[in-house]
Protein backbone atom coordinates (compact mmCIF):
# COMPACT_ATOMS: atom_id res chain seq x y z
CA UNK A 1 62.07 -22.10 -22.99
CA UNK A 2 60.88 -20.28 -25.76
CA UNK A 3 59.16 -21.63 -29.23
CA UNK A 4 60.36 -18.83 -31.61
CA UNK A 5 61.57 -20.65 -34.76
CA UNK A 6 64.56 -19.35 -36.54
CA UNK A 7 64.35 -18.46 -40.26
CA UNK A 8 66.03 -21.78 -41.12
CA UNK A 9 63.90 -23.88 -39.45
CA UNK A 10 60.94 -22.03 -40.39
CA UNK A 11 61.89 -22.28 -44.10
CA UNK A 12 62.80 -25.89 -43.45
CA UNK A 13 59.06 -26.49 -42.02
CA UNK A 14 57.53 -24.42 -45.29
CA UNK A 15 59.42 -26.93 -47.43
CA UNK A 16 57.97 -30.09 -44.97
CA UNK A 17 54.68 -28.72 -45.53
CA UNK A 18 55.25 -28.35 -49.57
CA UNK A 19 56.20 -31.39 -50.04
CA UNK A 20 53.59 -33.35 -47.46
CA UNK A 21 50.74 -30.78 -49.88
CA UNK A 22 52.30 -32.96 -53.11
CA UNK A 23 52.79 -36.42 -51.29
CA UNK A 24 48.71 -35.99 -50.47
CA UNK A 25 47.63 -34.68 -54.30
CA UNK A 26 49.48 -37.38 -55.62
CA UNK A 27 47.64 -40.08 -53.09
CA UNK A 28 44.46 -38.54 -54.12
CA UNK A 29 45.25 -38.96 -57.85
CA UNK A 30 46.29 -42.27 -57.10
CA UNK A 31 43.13 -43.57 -54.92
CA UNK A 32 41.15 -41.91 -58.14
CA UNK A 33 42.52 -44.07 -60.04
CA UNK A 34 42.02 -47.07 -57.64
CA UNK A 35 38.34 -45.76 -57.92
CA UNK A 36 38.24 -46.06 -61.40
CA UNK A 37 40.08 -49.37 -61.88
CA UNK A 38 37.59 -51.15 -58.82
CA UNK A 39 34.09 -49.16 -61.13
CA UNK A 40 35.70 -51.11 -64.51
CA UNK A 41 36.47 -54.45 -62.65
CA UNK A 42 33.16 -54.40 -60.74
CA UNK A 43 31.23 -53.83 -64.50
CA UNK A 44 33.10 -56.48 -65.81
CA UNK A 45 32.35 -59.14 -63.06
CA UNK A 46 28.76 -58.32 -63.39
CA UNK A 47 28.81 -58.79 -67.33
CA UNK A 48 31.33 -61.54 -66.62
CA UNK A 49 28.59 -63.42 -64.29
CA UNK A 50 25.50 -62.22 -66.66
CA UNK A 51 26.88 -64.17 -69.79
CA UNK A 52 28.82 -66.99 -68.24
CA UNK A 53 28.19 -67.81 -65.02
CA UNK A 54 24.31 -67.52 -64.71
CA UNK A 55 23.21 -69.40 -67.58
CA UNK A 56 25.95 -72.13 -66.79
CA UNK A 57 24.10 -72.03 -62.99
CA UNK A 58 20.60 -72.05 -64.50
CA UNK A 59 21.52 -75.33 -66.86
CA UNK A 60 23.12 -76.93 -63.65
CA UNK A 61 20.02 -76.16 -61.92
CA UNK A 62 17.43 -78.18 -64.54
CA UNK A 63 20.16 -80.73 -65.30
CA UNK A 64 20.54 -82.02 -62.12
CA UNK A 65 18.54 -80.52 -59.12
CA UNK A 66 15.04 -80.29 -61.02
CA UNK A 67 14.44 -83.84 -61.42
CA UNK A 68 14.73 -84.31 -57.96
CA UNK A 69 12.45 -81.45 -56.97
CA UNK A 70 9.51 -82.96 -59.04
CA UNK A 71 10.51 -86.39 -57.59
CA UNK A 72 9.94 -85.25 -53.82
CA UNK A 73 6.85 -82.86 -54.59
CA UNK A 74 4.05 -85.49 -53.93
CA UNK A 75 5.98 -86.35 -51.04
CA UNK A 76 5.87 -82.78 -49.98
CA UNK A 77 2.14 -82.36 -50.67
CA UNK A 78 1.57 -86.05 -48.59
CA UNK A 79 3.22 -84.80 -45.69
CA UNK A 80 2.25 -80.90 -46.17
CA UNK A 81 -1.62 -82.73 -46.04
CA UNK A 82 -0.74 -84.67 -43.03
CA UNK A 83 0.34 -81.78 -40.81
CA UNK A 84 -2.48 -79.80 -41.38
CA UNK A 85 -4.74 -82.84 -40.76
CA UNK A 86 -2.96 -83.43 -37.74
CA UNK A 87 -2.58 -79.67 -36.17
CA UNK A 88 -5.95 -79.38 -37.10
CA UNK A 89 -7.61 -82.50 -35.79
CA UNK A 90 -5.48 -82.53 -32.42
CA UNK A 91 -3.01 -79.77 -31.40
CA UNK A 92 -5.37 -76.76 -31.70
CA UNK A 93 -8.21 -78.45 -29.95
CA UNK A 94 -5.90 -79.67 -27.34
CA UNK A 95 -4.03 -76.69 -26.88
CA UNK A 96 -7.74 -74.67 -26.99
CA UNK A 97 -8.80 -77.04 -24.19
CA UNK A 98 -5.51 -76.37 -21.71
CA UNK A 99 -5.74 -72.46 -22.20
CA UNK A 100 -9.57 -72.84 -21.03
CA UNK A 101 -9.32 -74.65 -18.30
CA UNK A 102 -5.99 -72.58 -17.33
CA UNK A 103 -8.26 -69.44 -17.27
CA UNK A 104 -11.09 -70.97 -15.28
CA UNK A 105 -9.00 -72.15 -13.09
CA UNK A 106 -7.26 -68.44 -12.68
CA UNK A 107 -11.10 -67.27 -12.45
CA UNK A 108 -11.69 -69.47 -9.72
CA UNK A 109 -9.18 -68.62 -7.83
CA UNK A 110 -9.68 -65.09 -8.60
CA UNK A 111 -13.31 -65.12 -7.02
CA UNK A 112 -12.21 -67.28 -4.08
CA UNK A 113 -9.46 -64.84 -3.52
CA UNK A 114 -12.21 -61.46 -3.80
CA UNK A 115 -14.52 -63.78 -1.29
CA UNK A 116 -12.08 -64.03 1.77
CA UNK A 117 -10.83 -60.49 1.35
CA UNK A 118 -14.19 -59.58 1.78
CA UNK A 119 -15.09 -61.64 4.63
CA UNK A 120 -12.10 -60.63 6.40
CA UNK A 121 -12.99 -57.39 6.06
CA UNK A 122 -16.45 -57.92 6.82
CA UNK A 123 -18.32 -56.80 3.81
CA UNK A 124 -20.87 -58.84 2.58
CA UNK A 125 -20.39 -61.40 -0.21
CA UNK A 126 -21.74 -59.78 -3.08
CA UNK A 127 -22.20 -62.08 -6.02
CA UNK A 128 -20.01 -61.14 -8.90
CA UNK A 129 -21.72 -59.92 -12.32
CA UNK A 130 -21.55 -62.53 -15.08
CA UNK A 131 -19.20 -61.46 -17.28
CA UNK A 132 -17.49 -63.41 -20.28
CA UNK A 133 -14.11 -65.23 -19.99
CA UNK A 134 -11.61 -64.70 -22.06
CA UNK A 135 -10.30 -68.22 -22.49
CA UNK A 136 -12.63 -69.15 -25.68
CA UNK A 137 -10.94 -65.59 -27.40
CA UNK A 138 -7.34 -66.51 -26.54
CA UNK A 139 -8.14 -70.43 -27.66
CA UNK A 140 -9.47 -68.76 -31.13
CA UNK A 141 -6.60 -66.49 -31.12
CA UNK A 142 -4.39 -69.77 -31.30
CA UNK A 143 -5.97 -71.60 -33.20
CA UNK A 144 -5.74 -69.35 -35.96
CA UNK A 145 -2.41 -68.69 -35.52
CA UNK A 146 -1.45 -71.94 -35.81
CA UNK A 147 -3.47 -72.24 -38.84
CA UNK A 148 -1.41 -69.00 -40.48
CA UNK A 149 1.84 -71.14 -40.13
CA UNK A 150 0.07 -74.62 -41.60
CA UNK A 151 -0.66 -72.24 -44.80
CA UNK A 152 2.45 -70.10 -44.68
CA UNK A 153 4.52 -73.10 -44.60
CA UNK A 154 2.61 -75.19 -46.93
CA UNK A 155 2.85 -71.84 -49.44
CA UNK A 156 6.44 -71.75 -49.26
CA UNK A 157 6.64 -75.62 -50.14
CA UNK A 158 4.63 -75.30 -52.81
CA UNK A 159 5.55 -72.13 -54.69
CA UNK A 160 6.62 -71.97 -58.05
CA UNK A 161 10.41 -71.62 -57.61
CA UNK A 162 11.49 -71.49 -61.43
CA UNK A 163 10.37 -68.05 -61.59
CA UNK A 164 12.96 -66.95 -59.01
CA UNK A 165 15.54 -67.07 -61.86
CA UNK A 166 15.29 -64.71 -64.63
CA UNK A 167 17.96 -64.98 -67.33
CA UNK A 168 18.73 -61.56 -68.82
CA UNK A 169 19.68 -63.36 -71.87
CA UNK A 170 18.81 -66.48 -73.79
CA UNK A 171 19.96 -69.65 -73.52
CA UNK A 172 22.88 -70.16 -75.38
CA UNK A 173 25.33 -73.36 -75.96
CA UNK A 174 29.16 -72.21 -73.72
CA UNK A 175 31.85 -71.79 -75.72
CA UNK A 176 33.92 -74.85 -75.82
C-alpha cells in the first residue's frame, strides 16, 4: 500500500489546510475580543463595588453589627482576663510539674538501666557526673509558649478592627 497522494487530493488537503489557517485567525480575533470584553467588565465590577457596594457594606457594618461589638467587648476583656489568670495560675504550673517528674522518672530509669548493664558486665559502678536535667528548660519552654497564645489571642480580641476597612471614597447618601 502506498501513501502517494494524487494531485486532487493533494490540492484538496492545501485547501483543508487554508481554510483550518482562517477558521484559527478568526478564533484568535475572536478570543481577543473575549479578552477585551472580560478587561472592561472586570474594571467595571471593581468601580461598580468601589462606589456602591462598599460604602453600602461599611454603613451596614456601623448600623447594625457595631453596636453589638462594643456591647460584648467588656465581656471579651472579663473572660480574655480570666483565661490568662487561669492558664497562668494552674495549667502551666501543672503541666511544668508533669514534664518534671516525667523526666526524672526517665533519668531514673536511665541510671538504673546504665547500673545493671554494668554489673552484668562486671565493671564497676561508677557514679555518674552531676549533670543538669532538662525538665526545668522544657517546663520553661512551655510555659512560655502557652503564654505567647494567652497574648496572641487576647491581641486578636482586642484589636482595633475599624481600621480594616478603608473607604476609597467618602461617605455619601445612595441614590434613591
Amino acid at each position: 500500500m502506498s501513501l502517494d497522494l494524487s494531485r486532487k487530493q493533494k490540492k484538496e488537503l492545501k485547501k483543508l489546510q487554508q481554510s483550518a489557517a482562517q477558521l484559527w485567525e478568526a478564533q484568535q480575533v475572536v478570543a481577543h475580543g473575549a479578552a477585551d470584553v472580560a478587561r472592561e467588565a472586570g474594571r467595571q465590577l471593581e468601580v461598580f463595588g468601589r462606589k456602591q457596594v462598599a460604602p453600602a457594606v461599611e454603613g451596614g457594618y456601623h448600623e447594625y453589627v457595631e453596636p453589638y461589638v462594643d456591647k460584648a467587648r467588656p465581656y471579651v476583656d472579663k473572660g480574655v482576663k480570666a483565661s490568662r489568670k487561669f492558664v497562668d495560675s494552674s495549667v502551666v504550673p501543672v503541666a511544668g510539674a508533669v514534664v518534671g517528674k516525667a523526666l526524672s522518672a526517665w533519668d531514673v530509669a536511665n541510671e538504673t538501666r546504665l547500673k545493671l548493664a554494668r554489673s552484668r558486665a562486671g565493671l564497676p559502678a561508677v557514679a555518674p557526673k552531676k549533670s543538669s536535667s532538662a525538665g526545668p528548660v522544657i517546663a520553661l519552654i512551655l510555659g512560655i509558649a502557652a503564654a505567647a497564645g494567652v497574648l496572641y489571642a487576647a491581641w486578636q480580641t482586642l484589636r482595633a478592627d475599624d481600621e480594616l476597612w478603608v473607604a476609597d471614597d467618602p461617605l455619601a447618601a445612595p441614590d434613591a
